[in-house]
Protein backbone atom coordinates (compact mmCIF):
# COMPACT_ATOMS: atom_id res chain seq x y z
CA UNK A 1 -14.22 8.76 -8.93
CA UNK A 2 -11.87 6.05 -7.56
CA UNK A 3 -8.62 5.30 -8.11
CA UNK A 4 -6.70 1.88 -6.76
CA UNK A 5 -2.87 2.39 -5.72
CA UNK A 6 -0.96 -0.54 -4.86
CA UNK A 7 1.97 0.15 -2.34
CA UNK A 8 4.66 -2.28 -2.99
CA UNK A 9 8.25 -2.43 -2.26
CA UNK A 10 9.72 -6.39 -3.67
CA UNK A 11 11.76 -6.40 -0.46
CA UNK A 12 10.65 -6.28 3.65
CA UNK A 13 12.04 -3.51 5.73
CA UNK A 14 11.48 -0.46 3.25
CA UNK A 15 8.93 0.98 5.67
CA UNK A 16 5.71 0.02 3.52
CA UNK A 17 3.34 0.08 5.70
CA UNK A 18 4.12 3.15 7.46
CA UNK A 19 4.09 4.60 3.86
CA UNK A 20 1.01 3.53 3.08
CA UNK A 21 -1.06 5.03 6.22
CA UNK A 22 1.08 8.16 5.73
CA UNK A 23 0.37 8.56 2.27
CA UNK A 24 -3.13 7.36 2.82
CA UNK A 25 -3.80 10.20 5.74
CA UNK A 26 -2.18 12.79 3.76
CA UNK A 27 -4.71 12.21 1.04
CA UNK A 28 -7.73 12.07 3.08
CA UNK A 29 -7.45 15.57 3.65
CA UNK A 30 -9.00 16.31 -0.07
CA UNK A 31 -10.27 12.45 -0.57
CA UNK A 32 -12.52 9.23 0.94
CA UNK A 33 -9.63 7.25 1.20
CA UNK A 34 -10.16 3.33 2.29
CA UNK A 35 -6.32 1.41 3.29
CA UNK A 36 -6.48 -2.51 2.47
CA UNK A 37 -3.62 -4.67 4.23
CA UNK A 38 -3.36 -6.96 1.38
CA UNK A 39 -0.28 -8.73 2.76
CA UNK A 40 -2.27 -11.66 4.02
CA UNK A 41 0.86 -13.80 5.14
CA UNK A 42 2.80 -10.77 7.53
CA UNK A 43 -0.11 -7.49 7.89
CA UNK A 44 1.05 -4.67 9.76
CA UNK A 45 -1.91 -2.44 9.04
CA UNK A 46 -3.51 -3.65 12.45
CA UNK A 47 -0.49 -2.84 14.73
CA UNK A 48 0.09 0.62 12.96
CA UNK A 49 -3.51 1.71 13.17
CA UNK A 50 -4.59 0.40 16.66
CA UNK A 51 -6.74 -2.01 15.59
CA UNK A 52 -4.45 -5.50 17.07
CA UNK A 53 -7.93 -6.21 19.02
CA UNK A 54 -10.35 -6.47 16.53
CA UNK A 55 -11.94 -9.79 15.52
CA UNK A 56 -13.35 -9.20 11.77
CA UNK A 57 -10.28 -8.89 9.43
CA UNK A 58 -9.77 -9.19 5.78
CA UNK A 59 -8.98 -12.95 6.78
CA UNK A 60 -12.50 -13.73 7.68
CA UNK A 61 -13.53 -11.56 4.06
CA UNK A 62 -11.19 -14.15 2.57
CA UNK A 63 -12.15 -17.04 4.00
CA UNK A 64 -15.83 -16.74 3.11
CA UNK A 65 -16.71 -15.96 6.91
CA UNK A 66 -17.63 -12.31 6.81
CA UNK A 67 -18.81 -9.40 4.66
CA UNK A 68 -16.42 -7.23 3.57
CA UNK A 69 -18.29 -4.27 5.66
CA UNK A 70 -17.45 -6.22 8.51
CA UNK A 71 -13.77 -5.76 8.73
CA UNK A 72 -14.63 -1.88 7.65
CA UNK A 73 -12.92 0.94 10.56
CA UNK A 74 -12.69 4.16 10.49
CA UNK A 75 -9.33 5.46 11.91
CA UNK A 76 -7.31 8.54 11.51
CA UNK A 77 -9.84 10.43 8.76
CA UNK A 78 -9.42 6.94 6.64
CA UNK A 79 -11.30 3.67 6.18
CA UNK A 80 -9.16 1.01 7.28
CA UNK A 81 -9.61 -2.54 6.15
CA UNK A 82 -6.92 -4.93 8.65
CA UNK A 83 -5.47 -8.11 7.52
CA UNK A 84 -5.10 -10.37 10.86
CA UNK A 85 -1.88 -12.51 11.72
CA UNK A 86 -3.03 -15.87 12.56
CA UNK A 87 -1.70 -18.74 10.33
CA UNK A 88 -4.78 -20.61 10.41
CA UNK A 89 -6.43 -17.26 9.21
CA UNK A 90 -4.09 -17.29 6.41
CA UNK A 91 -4.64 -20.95 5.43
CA UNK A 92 -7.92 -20.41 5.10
CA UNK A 93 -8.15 -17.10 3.05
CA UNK A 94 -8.70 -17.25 -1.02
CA UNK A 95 -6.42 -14.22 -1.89
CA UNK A 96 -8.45 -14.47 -5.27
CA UNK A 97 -11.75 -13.14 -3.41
CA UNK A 98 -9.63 -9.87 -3.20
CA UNK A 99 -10.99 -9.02 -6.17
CA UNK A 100 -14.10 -8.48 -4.56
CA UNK A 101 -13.37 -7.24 -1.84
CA UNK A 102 -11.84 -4.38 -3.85
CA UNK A 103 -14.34 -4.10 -6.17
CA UNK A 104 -17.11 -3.88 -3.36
CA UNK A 105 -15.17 -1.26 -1.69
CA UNK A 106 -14.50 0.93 -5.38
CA UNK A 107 -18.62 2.33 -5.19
CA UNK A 108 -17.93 4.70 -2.30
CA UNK A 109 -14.36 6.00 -1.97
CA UNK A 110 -12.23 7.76 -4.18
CA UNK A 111 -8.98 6.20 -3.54
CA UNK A 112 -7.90 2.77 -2.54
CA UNK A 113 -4.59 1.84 -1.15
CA UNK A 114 -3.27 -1.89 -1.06
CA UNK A 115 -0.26 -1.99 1.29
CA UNK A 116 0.98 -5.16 -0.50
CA UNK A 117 3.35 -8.45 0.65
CA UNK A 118 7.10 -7.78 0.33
CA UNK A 119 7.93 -10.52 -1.92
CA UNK A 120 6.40 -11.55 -5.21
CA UNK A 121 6.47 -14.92 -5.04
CA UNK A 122 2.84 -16.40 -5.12
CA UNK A 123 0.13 -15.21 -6.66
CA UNK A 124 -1.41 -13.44 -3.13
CA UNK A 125 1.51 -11.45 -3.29
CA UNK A 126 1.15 -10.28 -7.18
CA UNK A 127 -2.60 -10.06 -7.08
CA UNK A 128 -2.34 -5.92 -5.53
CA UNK A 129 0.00 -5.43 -8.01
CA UNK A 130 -2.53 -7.10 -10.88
CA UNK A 131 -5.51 -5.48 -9.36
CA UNK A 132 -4.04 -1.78 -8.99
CA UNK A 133 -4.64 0.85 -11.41
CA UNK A 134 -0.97 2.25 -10.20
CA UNK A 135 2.09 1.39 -8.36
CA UNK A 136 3.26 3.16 -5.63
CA UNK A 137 6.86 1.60 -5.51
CA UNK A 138 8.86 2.64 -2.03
CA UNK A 139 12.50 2.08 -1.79
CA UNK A 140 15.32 2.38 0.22
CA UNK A 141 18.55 4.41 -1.20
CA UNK A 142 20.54 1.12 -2.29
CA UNK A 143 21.08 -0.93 -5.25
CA UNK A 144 19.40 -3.95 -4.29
CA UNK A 145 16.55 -1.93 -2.83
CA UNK A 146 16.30 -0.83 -6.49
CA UNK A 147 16.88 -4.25 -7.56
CA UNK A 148 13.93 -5.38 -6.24
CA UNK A 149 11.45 -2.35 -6.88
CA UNK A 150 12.42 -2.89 -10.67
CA UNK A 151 10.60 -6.63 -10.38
CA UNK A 152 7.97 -4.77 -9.11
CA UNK A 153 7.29 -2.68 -12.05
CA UNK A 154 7.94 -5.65 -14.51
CA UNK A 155 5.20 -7.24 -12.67
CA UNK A 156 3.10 -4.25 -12.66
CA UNK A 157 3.81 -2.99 -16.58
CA UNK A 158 2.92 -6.70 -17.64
CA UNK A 159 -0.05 -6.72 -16.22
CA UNK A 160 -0.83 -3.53 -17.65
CA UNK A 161 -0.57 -1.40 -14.29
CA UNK A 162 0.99 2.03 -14.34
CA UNK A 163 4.26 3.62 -12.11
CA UNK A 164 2.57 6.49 -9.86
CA UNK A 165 6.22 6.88 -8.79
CA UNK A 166 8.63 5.92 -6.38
CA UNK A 167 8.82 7.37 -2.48
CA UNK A 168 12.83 6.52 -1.27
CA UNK A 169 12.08 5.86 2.27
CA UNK A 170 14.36 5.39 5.94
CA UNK A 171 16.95 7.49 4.24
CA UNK A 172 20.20 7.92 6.54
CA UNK A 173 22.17 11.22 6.56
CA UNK A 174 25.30 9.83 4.79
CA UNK A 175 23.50 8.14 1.70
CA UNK A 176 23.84 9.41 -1.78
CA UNK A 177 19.93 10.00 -2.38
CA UNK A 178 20.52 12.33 -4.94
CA UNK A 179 22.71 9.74 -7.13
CA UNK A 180 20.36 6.91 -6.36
CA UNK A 181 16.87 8.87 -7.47
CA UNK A 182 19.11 10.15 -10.63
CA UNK A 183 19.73 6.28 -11.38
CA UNK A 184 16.18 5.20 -10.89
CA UNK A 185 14.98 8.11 -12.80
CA UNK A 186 16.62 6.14 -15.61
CA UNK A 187 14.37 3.04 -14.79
CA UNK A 188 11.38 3.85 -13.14
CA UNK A 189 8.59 4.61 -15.19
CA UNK A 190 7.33 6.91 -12.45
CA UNK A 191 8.69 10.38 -11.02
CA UNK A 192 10.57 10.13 -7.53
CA UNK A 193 7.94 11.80 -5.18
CA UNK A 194 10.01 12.29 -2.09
CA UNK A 195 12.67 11.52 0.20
CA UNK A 196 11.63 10.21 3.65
CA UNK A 197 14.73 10.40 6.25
CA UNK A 198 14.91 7.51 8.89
CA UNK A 199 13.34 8.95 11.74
CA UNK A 200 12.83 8.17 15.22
CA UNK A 201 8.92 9.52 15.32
CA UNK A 202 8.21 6.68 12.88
CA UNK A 203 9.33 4.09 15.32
CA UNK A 204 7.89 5.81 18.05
CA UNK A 205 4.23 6.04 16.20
CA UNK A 206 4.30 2.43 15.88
CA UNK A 207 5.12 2.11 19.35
CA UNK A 208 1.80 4.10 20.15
CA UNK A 209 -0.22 2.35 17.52
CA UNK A 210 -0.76 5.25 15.37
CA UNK A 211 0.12 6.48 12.02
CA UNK A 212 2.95 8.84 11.62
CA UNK A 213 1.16 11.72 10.69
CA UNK A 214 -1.37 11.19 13.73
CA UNK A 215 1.48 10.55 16.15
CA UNK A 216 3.71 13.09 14.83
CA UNK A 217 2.24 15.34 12.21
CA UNK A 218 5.09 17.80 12.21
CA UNK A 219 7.99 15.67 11.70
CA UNK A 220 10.22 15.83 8.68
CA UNK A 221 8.99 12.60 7.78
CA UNK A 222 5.39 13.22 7.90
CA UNK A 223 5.89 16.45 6.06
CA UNK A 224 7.46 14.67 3.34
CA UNK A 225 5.25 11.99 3.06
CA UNK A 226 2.62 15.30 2.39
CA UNK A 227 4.62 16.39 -0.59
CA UNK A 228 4.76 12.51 -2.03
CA UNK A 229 0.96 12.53 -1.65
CA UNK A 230 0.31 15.84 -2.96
CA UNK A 231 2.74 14.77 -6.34
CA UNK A 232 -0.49 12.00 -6.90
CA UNK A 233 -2.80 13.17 -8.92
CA UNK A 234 -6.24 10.67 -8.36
CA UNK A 235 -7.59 10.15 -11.68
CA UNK A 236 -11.14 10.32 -12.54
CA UNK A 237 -12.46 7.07 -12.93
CA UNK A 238 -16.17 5.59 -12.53
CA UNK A 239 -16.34 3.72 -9.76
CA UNK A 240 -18.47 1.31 -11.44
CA UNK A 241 -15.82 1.12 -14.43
CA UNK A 242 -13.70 0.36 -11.74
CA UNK A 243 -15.34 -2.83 -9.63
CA UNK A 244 -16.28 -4.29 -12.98
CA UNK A 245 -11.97 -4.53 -14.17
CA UNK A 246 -11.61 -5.65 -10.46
CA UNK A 247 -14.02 -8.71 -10.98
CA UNK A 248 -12.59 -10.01 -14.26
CA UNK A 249 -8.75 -8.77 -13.28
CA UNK A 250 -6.84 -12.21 -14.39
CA UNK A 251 -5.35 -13.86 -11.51
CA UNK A 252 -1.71 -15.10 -12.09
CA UNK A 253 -0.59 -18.30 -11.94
CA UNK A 254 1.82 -19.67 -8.56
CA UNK A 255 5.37 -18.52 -9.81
């Protein structure tokens, strides 16, 4: 059984990385879950999950340099797959060989998470979107923020990916969440799965290096990012099924 979630956003500053190793820790409890920092241009995986230090990253996987088990960790219950930060590292990666490195990784976990790049506009940014069985999409409580997260889903629905649902994320006290999730409920193909307050444990966790429900497991934050996992149900999907879509997923063309 493995399912592929891509967690994507169409804007910076939503908080998508810290959603991802949230959601991905919450569902470790009941699953082998293995976290891919797909943003190759501006990964955040690294500094979130105390691995700044290491020297095998999905950079070296991309550039031909390493095998994928290489830039394997296990951190925080998960397997943990870092992107590093380097230009040169970046220059030098072929975001297309993600579709190995995804397939490779589909024959012994149950769910994959691909924290994906903000904006969609090259085809390394699409490609977790393309490869992705679902769409995470994680928003902030504002028009634009919706904006964007609807590109996301075009992206996703014409490429034949599915809308796990939405997670509304750094929510302030005085925003209208409830009017905002009624209005994307109109547009989102997915179910809203929770509502995250801005919190200062999540900037603290970072601080540390850790993921939020490591640094501060009882946290309103952390607790809802439990309830937005536990709305995902992981379908049941052969793993070999699986890597064989990866390795003949079409890759998009440079928009």
């Amino acid at each position: 059984m493995v399912e592929a979630f891509a967690v994507a956003s169409g804007k910076g500053g939503t908080g998508k990385t810290t959603s991802t190793l949230a959601l991905g820790m919450a569902l470790a409890e009941t699953h082998d879950v293995t976290v891919i920092d797909a943003d190759t241009g501006m990964a955040n995986v690294l500094f979130h999950a105390g691995l700044a230090d290491v020297e095998t990253t999905l950079h070296e996987v991309l550039a031909g340099d390493a095998a994928v088990e290489a830039a394997v960790y296990d951190r925080f219950g998960m397997r943990v797959v870092p992107c590093g930060t380097s230009l040169a590292g970046f220059e030098r990666a072929d975001p297309t060989r993600l579709r190995e490195v995804v397939a490779t990784l589909a024959r012994e976990t149950d769910v994959i998470l691909l924290d994906s790049p903000a904006a969609l506009d090259s085809r390394s940014a699409v490609l977790p979107i393309v490869l992705a069985d679902r769409v995470i999409v994680v928003l902030q409580p504002t028009v634009p923020s919706l904006s964007d997260g609807l590109k996301v889903q075009e992206y996703a629905l014409t490429y034949g990916t599915g809308i796990a649902g939405v997670v509304f994320n750094r929510v302030a006290d005085d925003e209208d969440i409830e009017g905002v999730a009624r209005k994307a409920g109109q547009y989102f193909e997915g179910e809203t799965l929770a509502s995250v307050p801005e919190s200062d444990a999540v900037r603290a966790a970072r601080r540390a290096g850790k993921p939020l429900l490591a640094h501060a497991p009882a946290s309103t934050a952390a607790q809802r990012f439990r309830e937005a996992a536990s709305g995902l149900t992981v379908r049941d999907i052969a793993s070999g099924d699986v890597a064989d879509r990866f390795r003949s997923a079409v890759i998009p063309e440079e928009s």
